[in-house]
PDB file of N, CA and C in Angstrom:
ATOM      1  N   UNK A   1     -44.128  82.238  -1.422  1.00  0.00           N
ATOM      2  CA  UNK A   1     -44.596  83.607  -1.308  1.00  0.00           C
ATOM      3  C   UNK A   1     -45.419  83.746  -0.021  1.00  0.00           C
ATOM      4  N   UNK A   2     -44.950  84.741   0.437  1.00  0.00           N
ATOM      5  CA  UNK A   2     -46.308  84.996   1.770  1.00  0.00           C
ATOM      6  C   UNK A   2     -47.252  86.297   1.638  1.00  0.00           C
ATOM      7  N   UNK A   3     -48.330  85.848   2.001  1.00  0.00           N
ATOM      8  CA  UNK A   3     -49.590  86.930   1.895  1.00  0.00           C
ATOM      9  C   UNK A   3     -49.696  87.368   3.221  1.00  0.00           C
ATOM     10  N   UNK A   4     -49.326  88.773   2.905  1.00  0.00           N
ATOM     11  CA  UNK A   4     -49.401  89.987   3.856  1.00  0.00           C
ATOM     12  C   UNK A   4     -50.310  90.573   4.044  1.00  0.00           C
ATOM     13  N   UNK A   5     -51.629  90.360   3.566  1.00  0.00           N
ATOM     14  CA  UNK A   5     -53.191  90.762   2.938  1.00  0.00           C
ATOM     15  C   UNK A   5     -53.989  90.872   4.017  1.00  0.00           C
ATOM     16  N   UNK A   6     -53.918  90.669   5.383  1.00  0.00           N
ATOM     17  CA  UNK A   6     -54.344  90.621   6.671  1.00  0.00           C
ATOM     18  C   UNK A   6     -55.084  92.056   7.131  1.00  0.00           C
ATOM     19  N   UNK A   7     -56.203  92.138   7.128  1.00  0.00           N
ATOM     20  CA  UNK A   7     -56.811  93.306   7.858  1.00  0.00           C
ATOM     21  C   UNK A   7     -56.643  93.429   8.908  1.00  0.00           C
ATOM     22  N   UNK A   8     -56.231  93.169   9.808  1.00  0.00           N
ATOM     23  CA  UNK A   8     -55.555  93.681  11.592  1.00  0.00           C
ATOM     24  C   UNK A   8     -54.670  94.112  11.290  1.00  0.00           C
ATOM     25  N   UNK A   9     -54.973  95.226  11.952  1.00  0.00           N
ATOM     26  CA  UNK A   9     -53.805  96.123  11.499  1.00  0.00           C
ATOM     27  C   UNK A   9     -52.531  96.150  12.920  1.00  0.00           C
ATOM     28  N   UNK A  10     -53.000  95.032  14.262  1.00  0.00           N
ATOM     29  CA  UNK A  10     -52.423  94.679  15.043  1.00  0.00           C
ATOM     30  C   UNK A  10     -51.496  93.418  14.737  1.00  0.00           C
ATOM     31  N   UNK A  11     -51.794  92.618  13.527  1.00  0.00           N
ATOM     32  CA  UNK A  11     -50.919  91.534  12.953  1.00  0.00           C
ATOM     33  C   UNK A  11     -49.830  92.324  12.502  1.00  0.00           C
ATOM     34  N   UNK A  12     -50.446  93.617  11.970  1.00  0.00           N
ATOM     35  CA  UNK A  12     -49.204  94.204  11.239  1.00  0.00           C
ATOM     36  C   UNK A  12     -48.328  94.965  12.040  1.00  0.00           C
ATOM     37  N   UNK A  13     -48.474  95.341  13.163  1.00  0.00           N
ATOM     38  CA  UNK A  13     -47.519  96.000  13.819  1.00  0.00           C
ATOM     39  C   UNK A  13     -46.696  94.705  14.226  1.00  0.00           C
ATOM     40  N   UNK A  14     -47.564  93.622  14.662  1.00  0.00           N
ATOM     41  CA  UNK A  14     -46.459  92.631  15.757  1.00  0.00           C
ATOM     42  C   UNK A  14     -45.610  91.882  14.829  1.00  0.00           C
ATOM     43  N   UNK A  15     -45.990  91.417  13.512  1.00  0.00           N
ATOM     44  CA  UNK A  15     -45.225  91.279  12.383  1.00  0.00           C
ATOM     45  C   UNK A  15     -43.939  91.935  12.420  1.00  0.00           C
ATOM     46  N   UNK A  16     -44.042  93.325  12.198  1.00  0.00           N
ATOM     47  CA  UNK A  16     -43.127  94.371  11.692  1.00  0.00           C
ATOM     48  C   UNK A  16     -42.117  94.111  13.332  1.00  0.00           C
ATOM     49  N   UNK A  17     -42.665  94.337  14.166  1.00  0.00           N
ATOM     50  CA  UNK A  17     -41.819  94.335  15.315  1.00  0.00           C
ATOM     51  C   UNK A  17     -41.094  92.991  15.475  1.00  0.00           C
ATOM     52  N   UNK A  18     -41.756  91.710  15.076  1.00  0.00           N
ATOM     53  CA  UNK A  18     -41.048  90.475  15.013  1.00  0.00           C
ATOM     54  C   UNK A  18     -39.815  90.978  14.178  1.00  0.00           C
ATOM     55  N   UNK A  19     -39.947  91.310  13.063  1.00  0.00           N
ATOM     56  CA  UNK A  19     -38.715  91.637  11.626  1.00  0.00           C
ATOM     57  C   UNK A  19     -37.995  92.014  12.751  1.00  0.00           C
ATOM     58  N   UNK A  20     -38.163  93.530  13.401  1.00  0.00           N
ATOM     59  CA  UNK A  20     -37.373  94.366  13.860  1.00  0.00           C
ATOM     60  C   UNK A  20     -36.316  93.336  14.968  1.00  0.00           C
ATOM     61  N   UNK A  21     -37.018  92.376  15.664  1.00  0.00           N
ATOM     62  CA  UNK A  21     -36.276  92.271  16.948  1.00  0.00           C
ATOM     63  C   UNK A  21     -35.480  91.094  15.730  1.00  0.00           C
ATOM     64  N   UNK A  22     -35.607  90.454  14.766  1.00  0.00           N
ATOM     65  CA  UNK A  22     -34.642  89.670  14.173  1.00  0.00           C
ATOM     66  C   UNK A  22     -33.500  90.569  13.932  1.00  0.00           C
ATOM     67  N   UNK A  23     -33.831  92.271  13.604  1.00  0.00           N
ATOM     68  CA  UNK A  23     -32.601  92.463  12.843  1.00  0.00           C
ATOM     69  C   UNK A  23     -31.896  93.375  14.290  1.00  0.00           C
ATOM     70  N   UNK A  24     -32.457  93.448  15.574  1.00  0.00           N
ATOM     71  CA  UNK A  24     -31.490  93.574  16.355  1.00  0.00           C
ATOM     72  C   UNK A  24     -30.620  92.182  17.185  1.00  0.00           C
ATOM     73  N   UNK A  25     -30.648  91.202  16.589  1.00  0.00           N
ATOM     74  CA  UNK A  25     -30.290  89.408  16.655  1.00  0.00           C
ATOM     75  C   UNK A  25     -29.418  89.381  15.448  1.00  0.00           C
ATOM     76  N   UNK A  26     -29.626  89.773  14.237  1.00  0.00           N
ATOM     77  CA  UNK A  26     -28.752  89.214  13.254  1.00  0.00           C
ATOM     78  C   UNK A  26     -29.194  90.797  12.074  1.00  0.00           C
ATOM     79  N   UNK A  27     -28.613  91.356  11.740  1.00  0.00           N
ATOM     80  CA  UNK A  27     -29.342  92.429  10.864  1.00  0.00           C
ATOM     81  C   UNK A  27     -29.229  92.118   9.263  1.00  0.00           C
ATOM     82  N   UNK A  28     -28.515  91.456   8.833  1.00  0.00           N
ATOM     83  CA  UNK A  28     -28.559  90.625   7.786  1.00  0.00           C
ATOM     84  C   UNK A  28     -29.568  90.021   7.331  1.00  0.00           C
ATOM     85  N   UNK A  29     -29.884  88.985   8.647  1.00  0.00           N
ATOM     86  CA  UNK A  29     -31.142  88.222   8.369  1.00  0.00           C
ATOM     87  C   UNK A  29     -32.159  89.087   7.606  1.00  0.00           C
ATOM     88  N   UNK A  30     -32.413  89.905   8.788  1.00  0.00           N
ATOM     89  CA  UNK A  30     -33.564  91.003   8.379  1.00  0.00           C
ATOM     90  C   UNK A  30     -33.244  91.960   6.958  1.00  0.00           C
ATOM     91  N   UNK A  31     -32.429  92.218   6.494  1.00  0.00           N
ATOM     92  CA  UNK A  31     -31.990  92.736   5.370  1.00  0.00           C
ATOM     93  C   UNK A  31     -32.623  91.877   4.070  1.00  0.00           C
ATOM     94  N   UNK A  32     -32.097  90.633   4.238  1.00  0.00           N
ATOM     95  CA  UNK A  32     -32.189  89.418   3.504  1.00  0.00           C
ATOM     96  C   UNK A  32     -33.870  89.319   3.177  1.00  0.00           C
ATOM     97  N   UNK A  33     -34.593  89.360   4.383  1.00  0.00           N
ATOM     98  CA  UNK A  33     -35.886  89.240   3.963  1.00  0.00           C
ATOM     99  C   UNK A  33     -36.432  90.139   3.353  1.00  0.00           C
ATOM    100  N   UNK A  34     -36.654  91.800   3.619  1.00  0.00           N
ATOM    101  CA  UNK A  34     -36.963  92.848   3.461  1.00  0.00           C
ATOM    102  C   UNK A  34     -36.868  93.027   1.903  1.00  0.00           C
ATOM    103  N   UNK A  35     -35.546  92.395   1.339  1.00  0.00           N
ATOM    104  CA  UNK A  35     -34.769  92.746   0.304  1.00  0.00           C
ATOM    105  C   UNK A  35     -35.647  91.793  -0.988  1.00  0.00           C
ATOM    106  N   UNK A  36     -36.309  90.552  -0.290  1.00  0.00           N
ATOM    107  CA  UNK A  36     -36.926  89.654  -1.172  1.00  0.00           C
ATOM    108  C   UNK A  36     -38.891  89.974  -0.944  1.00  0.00           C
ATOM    109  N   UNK A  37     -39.059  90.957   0.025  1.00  0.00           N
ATOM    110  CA  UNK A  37     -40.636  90.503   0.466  1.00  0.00           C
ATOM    111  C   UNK A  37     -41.008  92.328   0.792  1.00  0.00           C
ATOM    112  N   UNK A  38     -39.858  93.826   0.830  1.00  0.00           N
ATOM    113  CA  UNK A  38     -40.652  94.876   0.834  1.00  0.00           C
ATOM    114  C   UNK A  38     -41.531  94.910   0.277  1.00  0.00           C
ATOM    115  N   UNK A  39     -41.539  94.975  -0.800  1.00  0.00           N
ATOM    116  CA  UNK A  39     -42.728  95.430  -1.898  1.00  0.00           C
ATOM    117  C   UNK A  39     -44.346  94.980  -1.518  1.00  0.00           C
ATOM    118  N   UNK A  40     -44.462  93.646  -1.310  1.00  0.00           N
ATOM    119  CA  UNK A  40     -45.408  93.108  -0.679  1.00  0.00           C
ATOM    120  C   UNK A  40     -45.686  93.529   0.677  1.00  0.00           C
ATOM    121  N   UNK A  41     -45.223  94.223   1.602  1.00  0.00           N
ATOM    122  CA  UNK A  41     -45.373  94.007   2.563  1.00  0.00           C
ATOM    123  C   UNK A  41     -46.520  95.474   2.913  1.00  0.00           C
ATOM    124  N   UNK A  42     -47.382  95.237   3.715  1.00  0.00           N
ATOM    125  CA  UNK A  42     -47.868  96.874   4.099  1.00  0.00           C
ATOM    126  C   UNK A  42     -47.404  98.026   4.527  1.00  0.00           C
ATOM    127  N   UNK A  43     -47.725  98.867   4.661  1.00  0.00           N
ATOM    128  CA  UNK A  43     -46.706 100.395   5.040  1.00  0.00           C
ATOM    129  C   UNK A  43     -46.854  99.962   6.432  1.00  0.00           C
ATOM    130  N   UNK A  44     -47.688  99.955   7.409  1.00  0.00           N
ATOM    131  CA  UNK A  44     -47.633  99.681   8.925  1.00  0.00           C
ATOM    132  C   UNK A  44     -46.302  98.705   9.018  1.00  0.00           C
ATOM    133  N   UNK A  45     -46.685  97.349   8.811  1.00  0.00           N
ATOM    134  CA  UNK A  45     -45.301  96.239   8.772  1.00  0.00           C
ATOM    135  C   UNK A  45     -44.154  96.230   8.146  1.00  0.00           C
ATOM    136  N   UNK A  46     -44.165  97.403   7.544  1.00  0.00           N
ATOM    137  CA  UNK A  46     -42.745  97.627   6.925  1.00  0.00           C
ATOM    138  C   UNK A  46     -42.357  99.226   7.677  1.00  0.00           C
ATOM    139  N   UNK A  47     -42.668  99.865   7.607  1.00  0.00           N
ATOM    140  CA  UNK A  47     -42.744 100.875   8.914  1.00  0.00           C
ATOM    141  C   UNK A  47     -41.879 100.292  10.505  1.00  0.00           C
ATOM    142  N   UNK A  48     -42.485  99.538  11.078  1.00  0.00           N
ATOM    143  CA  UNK A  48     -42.578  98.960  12.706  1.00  0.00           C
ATOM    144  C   UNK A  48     -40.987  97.708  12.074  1.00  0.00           C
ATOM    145  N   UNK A  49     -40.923  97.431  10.976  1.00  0.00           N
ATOM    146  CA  UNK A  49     -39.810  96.330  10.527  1.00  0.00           C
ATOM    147  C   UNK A  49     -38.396  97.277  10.463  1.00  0.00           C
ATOM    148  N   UNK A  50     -38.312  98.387   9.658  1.00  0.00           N
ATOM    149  CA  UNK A  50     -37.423  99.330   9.410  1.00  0.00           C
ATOM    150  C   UNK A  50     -36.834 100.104  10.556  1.00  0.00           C
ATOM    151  N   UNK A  51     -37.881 100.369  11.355  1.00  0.00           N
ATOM    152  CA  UNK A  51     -37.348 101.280  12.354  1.00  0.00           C
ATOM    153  C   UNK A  51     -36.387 101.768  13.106  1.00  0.00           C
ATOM    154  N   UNK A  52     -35.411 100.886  13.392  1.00  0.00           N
ATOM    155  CA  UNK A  52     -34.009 100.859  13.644  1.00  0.00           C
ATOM    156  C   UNK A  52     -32.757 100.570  12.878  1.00  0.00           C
ATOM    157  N   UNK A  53     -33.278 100.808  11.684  1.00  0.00           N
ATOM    158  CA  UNK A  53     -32.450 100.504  10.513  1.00  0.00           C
ATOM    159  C   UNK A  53     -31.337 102.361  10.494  1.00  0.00           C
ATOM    160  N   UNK A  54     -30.437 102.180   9.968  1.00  0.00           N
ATOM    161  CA  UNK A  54     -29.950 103.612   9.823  1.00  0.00           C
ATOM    162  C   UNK A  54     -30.386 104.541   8.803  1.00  0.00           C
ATOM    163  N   UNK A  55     -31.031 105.726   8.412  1.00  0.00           N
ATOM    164  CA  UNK A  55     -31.693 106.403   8.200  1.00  0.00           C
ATOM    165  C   UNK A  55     -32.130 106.478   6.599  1.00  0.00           C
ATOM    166  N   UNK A  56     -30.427 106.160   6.404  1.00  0.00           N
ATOM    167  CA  UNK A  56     -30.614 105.649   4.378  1.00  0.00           C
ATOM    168  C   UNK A  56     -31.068 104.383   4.328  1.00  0.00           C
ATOM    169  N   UNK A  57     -30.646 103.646   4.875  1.00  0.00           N
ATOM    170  CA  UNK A  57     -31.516 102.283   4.551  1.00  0.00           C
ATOM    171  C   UNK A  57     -33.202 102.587   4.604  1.00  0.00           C
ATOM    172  N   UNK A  58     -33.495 102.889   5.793  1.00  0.00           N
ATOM    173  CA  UNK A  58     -34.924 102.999   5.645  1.00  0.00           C
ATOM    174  C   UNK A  58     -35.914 103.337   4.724  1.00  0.00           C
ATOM    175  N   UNK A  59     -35.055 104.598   4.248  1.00  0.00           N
ATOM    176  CA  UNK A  59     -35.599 105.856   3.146  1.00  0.00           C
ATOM    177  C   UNK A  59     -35.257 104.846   2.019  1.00  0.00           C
ATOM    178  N   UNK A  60     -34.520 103.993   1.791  1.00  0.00           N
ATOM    179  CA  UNK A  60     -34.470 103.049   0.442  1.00  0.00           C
ATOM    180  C   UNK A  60     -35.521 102.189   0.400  1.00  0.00           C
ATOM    181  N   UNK A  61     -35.693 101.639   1.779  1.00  0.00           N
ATOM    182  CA  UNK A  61     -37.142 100.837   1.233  1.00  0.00           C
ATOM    183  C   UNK A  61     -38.460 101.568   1.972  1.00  0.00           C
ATOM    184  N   UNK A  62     -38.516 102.714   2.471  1.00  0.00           N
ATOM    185  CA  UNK A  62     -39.665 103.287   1.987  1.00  0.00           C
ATOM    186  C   UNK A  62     -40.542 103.878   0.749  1.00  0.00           C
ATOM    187  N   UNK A  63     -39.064 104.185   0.063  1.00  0.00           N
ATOM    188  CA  UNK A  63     -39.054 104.604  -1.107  1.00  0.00           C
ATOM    189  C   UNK A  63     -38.515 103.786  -2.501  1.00  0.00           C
ATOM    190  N   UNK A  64     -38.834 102.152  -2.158  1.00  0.00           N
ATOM    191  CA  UNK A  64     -38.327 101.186  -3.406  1.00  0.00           C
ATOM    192  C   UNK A  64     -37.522 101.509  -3.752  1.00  0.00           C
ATOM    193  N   UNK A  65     -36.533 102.149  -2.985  1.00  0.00           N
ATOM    194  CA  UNK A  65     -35.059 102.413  -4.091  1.00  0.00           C
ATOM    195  C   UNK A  65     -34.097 100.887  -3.885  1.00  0.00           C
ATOM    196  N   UNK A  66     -34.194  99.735  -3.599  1.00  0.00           N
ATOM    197  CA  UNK A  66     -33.458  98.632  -3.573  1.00  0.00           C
ATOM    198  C   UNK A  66     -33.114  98.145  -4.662  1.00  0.00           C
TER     199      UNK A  66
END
């Protein structure tokens, strides 16, 4: 399990942007994780992670619909 519990809220953008540049490298990958670790994750780092996702995907895990 990983703890996302981090008060910098600058961990959490560069986090989320790490996700992001995995899922413009492999978008699966990034699917794969998202799919096991949204829920946990903060709105900033899941926000900055999603961002280039296509518009229903996003809205599914902004909105726990997975």
């Amino acid at each position: 399990m990983i703890d996302f519990k981090t008060e910098e809220d600058l961990i959490h953008k560069a986090v989320g942007r790490m996700l992001r540049e995995v899922g413009n490298r492999n978008q699966k990958k990034e699917e794969n994780f998202l799919n096991k670790n949204y829920k946990d994750m903060l709105h900033t780092m899941l926000r900055y992670a999603i961002k280039k996702l296509p518009e229903r995907k996003r809205l599914t895990y902004l909105y726990g619909r997975i």
